[in-house]
PDB file of N, CA and C in Angstrom:
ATOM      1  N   UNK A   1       1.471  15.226  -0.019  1.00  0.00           N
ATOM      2  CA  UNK A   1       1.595  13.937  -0.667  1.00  0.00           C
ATOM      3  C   UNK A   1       1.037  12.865   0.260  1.00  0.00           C
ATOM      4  N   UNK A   2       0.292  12.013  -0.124  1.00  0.00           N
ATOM      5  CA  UNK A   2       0.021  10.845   0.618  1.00  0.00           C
ATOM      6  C   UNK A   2       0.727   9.763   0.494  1.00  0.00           C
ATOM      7  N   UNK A   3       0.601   8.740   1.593  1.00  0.00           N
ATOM      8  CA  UNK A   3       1.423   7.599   2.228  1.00  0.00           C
ATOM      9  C   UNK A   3       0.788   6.615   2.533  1.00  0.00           C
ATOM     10  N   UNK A   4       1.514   5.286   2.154  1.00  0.00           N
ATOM     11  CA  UNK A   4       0.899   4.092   3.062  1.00  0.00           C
ATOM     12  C   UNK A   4       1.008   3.908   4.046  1.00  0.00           C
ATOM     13  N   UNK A   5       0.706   3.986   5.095  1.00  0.00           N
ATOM     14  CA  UNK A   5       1.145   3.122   6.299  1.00  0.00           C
ATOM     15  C   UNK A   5       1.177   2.101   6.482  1.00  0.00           C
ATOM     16  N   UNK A   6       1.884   1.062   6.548  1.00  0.00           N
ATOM     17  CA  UNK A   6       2.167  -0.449   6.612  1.00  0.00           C
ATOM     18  C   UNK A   6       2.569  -0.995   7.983  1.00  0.00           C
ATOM     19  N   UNK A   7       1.648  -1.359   8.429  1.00  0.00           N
ATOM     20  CA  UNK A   7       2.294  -2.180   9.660  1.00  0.00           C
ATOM     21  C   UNK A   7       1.977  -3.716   9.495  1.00  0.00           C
ATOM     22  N   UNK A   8       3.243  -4.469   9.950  1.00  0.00           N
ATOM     23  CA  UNK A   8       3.245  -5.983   9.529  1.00  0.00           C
ATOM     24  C   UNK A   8       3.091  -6.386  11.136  1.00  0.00           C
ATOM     25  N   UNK A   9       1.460  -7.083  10.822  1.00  0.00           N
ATOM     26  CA  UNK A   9       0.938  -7.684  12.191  1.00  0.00           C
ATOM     27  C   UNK A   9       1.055  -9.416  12.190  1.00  0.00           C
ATOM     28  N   UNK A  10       0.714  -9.967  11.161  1.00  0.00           N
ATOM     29  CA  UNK A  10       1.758 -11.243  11.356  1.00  0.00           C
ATOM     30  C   UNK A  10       2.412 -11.776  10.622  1.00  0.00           C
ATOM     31  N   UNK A  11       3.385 -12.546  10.916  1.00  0.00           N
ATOM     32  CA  UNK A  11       4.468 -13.562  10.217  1.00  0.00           C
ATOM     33  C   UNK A  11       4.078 -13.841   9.031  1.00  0.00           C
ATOM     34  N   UNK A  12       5.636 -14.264   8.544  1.00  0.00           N
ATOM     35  CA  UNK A  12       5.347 -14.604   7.147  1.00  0.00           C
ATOM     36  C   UNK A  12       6.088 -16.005   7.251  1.00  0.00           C
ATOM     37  N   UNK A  13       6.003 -16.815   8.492  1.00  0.00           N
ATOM     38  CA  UNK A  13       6.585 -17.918   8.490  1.00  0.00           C
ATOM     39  C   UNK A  13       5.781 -18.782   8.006  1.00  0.00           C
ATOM     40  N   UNK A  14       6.432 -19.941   7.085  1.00  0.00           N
ATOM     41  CA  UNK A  14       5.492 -21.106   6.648  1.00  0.00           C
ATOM     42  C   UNK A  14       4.972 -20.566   5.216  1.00  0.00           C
ATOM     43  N   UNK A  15       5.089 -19.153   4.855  1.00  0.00           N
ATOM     44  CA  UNK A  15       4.141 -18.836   3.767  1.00  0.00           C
ATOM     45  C   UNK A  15       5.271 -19.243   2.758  1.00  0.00           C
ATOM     46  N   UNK A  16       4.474 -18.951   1.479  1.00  0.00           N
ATOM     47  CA  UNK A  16       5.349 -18.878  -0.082  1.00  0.00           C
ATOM     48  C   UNK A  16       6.845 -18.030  -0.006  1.00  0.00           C
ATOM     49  N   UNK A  17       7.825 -18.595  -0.178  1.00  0.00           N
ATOM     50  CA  UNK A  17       9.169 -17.504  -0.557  1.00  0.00           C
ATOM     51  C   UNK A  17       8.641 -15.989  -1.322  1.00  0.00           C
ATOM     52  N   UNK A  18       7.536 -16.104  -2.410  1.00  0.00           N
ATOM     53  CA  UNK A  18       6.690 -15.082  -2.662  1.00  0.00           C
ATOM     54  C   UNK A  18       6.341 -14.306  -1.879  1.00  0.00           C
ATOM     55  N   UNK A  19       5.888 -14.518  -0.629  1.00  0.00           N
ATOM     56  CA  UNK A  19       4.680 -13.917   0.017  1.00  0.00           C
ATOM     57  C   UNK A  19       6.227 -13.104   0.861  1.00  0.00           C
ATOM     58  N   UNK A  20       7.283 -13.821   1.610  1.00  0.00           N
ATOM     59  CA  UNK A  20       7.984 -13.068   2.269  1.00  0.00           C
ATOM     60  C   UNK A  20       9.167 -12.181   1.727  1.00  0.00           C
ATOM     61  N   UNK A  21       9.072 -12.182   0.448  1.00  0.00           N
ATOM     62  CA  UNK A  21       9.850 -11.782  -0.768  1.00  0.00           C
ATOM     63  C   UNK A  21       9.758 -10.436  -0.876  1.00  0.00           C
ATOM     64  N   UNK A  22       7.956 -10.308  -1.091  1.00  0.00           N
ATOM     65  CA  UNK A  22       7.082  -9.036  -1.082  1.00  0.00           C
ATOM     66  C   UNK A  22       6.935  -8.205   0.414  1.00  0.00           C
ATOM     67  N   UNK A  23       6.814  -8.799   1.159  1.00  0.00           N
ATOM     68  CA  UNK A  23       7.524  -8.193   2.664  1.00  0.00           C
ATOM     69  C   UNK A  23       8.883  -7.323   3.139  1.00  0.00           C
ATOM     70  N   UNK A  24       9.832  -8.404   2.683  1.00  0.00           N
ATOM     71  CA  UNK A  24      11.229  -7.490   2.379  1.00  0.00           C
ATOM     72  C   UNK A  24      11.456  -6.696   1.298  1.00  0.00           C
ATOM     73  N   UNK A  25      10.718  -6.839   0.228  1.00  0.00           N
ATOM     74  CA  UNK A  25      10.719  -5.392  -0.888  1.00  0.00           C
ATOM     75  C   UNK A  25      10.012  -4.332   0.034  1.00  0.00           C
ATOM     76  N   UNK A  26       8.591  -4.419   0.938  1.00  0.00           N
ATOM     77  CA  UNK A  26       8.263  -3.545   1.504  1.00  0.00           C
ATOM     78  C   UNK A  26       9.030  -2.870   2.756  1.00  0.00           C
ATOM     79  N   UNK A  27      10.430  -3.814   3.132  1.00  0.00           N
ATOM     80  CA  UNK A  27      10.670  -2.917   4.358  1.00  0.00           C
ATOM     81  C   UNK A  27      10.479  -3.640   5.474  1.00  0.00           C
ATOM     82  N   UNK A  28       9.757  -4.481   5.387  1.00  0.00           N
ATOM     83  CA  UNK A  28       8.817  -4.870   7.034  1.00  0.00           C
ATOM     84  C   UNK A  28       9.560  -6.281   6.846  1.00  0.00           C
ATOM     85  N   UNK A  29      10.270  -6.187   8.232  1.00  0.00           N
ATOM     86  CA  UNK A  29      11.109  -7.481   8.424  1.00  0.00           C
ATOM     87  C   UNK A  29      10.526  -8.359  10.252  1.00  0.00           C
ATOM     88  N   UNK A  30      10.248  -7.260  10.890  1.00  0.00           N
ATOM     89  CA  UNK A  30       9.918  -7.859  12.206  1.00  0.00           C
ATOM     90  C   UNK A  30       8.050  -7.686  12.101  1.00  0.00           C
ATOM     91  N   UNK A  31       7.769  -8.254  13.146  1.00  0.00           N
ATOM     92  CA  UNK A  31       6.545  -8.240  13.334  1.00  0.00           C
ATOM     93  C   UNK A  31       6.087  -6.867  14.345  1.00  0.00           C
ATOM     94  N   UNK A  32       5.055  -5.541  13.370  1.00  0.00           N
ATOM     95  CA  UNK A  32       4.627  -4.603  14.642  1.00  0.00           C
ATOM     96  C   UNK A  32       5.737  -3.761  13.862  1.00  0.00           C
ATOM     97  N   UNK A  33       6.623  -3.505  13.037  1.00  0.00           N
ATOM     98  CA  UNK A  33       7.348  -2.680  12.073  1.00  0.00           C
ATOM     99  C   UNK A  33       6.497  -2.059  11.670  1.00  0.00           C
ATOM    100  N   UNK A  34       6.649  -0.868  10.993  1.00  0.00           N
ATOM    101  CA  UNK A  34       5.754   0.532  10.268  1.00  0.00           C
ATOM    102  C   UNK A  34       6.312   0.695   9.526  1.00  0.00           C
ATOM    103  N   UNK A  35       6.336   0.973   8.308  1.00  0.00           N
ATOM    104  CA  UNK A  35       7.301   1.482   7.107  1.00  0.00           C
ATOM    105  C   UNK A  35       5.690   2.258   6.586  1.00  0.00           C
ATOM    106  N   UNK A  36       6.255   3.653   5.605  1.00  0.00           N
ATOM    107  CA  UNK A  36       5.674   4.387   4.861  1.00  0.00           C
ATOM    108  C   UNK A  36       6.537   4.373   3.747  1.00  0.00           C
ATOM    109  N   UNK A  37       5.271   4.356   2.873  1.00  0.00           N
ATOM    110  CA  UNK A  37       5.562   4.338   1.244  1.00  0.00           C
ATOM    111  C   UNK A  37       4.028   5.034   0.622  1.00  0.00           C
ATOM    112  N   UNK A  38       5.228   5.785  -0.753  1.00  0.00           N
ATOM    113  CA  UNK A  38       4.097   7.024  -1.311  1.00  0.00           C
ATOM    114  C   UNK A  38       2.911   6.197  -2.040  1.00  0.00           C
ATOM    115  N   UNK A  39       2.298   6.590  -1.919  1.00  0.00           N
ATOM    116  CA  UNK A  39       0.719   5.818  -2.314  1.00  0.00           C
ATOM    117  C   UNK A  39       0.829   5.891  -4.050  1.00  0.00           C
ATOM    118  N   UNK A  40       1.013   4.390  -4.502  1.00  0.00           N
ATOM    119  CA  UNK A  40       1.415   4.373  -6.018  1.00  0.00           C
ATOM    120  C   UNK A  40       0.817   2.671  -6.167  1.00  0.00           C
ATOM    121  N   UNK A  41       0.486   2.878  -7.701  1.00  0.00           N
ATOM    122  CA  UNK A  41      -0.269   1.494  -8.194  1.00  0.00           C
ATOM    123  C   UNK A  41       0.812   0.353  -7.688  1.00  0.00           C
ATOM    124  N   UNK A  42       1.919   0.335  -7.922  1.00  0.00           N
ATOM    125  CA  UNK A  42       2.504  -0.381  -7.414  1.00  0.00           C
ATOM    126  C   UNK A  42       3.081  -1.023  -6.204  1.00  0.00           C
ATOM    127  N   UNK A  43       2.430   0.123  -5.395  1.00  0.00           N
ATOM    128  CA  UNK A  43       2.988  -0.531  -3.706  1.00  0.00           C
ATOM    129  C   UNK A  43       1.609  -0.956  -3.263  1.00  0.00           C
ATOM    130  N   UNK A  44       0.117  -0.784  -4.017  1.00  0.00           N
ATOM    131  CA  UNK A  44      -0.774  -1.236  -3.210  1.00  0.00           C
ATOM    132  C   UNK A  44      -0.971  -2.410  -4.385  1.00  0.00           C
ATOM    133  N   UNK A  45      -0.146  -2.836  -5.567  1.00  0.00           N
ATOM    134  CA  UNK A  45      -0.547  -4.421  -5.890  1.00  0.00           C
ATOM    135  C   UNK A  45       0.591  -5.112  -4.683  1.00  0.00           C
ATOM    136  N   UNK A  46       2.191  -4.327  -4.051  1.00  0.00           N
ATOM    137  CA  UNK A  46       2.275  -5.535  -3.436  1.00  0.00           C
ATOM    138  C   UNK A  46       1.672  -5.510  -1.964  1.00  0.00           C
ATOM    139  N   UNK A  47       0.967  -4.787  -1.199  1.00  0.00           N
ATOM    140  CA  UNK A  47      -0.126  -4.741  -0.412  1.00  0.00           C
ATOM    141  C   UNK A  47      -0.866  -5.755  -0.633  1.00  0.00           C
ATOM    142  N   UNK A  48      -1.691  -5.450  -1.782  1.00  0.00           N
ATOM    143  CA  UNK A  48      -2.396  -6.548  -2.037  1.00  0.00           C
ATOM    144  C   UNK A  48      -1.948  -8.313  -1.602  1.00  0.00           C
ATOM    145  N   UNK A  49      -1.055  -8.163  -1.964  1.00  0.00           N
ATOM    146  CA  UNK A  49      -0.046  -9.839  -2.163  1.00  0.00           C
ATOM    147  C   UNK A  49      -0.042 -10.130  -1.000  1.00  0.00           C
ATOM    148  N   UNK A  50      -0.135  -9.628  -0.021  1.00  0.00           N
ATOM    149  CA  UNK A  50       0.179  -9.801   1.367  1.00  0.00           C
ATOM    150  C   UNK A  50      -0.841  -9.243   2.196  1.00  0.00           C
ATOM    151  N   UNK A  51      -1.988  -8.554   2.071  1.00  0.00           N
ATOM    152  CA  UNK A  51      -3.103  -8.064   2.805  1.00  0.00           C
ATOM    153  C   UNK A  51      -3.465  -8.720   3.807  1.00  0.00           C
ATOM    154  N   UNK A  52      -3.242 -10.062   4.163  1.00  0.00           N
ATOM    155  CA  UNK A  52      -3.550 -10.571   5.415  1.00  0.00           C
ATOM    156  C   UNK A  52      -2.880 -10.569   6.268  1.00  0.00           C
ATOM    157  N   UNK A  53      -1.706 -10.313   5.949  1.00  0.00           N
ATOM    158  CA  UNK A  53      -0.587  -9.937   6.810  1.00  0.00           C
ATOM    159  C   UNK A  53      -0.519  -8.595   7.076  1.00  0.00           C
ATOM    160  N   UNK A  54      -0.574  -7.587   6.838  1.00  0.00           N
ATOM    161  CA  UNK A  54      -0.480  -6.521   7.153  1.00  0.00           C
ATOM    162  C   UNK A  54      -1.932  -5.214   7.407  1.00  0.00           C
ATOM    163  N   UNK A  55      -1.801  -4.565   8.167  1.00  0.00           N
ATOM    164  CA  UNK A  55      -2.590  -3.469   8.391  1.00  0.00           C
ATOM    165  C   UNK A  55      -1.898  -2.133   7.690  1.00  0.00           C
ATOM    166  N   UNK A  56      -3.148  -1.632   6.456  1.00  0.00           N
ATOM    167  CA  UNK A  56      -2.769  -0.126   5.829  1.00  0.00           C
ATOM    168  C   UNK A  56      -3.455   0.671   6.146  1.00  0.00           C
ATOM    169  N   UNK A  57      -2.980   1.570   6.216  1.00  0.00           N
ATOM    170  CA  UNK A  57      -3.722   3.032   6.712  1.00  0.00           C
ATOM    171  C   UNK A  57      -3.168   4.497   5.648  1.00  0.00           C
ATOM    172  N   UNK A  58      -4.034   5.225   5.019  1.00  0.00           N
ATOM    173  CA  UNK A  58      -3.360   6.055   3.949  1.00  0.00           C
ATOM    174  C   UNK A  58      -3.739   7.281   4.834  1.00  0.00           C
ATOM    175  N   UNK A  59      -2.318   7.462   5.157  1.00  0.00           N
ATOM    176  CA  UNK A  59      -1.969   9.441   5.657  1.00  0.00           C
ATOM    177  C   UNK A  59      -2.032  10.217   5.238  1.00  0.00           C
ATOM    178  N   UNK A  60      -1.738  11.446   5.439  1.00  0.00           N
ATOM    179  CA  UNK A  60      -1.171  12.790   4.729  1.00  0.00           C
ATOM    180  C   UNK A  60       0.388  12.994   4.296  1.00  0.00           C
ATOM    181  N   UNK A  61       0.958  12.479   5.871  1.00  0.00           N
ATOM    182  CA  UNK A  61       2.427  12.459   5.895  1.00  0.00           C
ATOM    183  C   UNK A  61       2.952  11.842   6.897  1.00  0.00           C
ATOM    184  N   UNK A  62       4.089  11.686   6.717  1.00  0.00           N
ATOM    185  CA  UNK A  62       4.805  10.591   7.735  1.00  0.00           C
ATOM    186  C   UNK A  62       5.010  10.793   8.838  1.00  0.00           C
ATOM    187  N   UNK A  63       5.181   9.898  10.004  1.00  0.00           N
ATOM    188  CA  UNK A  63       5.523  10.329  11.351  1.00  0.00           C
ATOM    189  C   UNK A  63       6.882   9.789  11.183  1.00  0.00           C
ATOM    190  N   UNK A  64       7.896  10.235  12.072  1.00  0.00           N
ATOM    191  CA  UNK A  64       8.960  10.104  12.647  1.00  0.00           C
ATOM    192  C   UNK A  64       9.251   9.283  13.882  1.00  0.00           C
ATOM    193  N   UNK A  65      10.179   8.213  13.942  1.00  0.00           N
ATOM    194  CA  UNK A  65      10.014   7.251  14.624  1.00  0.00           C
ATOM    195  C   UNK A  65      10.045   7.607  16.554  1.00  0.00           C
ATOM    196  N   UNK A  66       9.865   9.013  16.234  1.00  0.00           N
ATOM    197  CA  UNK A  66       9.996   9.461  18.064  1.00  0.00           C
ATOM    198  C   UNK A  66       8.376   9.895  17.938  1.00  0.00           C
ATOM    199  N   UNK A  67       7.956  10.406  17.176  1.00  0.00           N
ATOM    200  CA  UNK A  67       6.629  10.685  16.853  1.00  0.00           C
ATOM    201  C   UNK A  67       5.874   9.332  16.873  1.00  0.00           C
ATOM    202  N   UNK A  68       5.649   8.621  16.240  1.00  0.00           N
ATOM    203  CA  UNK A  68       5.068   7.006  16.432  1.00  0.00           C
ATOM    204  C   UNK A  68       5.714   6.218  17.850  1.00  0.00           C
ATOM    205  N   UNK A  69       6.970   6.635  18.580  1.00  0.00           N
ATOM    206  CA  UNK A  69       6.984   6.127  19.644  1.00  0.00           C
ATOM    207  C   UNK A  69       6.174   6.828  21.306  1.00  0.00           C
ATOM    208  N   UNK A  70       5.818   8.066  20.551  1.00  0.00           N
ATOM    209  CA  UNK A  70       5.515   9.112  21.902  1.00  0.00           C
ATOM    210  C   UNK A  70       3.393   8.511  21.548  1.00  0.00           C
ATOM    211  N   UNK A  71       3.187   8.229  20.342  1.00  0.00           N
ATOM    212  CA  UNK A  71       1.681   7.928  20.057  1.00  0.00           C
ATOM    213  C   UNK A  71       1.515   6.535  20.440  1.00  0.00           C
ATOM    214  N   UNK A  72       2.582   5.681  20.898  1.00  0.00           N
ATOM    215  CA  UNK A  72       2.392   4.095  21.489  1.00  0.00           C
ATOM    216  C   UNK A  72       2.483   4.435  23.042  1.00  0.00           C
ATOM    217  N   UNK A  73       2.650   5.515  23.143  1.00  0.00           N
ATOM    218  CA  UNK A  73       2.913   5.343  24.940  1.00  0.00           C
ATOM    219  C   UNK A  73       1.808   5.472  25.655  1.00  0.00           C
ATOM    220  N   UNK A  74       1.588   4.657  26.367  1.00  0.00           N
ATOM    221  CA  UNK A  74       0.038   4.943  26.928  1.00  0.00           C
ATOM    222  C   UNK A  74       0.165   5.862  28.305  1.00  0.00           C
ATOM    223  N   UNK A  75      -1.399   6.399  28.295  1.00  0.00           N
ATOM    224  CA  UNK A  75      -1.993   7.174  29.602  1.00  0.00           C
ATOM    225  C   UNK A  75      -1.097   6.961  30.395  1.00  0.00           C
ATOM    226  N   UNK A  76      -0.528   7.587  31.603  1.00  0.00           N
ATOM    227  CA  UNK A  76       0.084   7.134  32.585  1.00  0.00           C
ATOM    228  C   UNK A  76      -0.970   6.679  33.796  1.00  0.00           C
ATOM    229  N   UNK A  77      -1.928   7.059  33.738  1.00  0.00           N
ATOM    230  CA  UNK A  77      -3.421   6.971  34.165  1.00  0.00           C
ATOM    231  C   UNK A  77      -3.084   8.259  35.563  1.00  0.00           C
ATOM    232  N   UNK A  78      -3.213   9.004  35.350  1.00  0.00           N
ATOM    233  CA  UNK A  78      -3.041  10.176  36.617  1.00  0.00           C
ATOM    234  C   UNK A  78      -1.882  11.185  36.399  1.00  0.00           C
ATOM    235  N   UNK A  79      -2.274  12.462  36.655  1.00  0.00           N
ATOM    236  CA  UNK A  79      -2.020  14.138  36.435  1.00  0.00           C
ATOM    237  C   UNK A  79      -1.528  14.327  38.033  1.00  0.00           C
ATOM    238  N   UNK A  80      -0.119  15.277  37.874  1.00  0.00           N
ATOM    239  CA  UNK A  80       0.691  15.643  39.052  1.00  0.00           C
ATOM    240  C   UNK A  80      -0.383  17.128  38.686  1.00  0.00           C
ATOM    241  N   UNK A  81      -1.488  17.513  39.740  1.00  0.00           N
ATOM    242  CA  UNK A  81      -2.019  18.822  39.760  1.00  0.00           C
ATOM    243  C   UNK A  81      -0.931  20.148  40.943  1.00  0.00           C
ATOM    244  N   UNK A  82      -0.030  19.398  41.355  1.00  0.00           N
ATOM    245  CA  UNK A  82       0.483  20.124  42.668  1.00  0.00           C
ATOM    246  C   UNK A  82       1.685  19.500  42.658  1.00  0.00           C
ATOM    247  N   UNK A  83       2.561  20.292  43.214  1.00  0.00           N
ATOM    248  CA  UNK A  83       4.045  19.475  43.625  1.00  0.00           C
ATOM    249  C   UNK A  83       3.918  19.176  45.019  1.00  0.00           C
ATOM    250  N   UNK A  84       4.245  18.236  46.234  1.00  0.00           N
ATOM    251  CA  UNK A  84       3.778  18.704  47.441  1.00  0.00           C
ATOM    252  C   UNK A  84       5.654  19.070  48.067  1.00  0.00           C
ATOM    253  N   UNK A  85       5.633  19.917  48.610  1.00  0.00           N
ATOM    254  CA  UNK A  85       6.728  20.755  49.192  1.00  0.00           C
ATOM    255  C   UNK A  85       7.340  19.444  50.157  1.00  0.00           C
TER     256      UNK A  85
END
């Protein structure tokens, strides 16, 4: 089954009660939140409503929030090849 990926990259401060209305029907309350939702006419008209606010990406399937936290962790920049005694 496929998925939206929704991440809400900016605010919905200052906008229409509309615009942040359609935000909290989606889930996405902080800024940099991810919510997945099944790919349906209706979650990409309220996508639509809000497209400047948010970044979509359509998956296969969902990650799990230890899974999306282990894919934000960056390089440590350097490999332990040896233990030294």
């Amino acid at each position: 089954m496929a998925y939206f990926r929704i991440t809400l990259l900016r605010s919905a401060i200052g906008l229409p009660r509309a615009r942040s209305g359609v935000l909290q029907a989606l889930g996405l309350r902080k800024r940099m939140a991810t919510v997945y939702h099944p790919v349906s006419p209706q979650v990409a008209g309220q996508i639509f409503a809000v497209k400047e606010l948010v970044d979509v990406q359509e998956v296969a399937e969902k990650m799990t929030k230890e899974e999306m936290k282990q894919s934000r962790r960056p390089d440590p920049g350097y490999y332990i090849e040896k233990r030294a005694r």
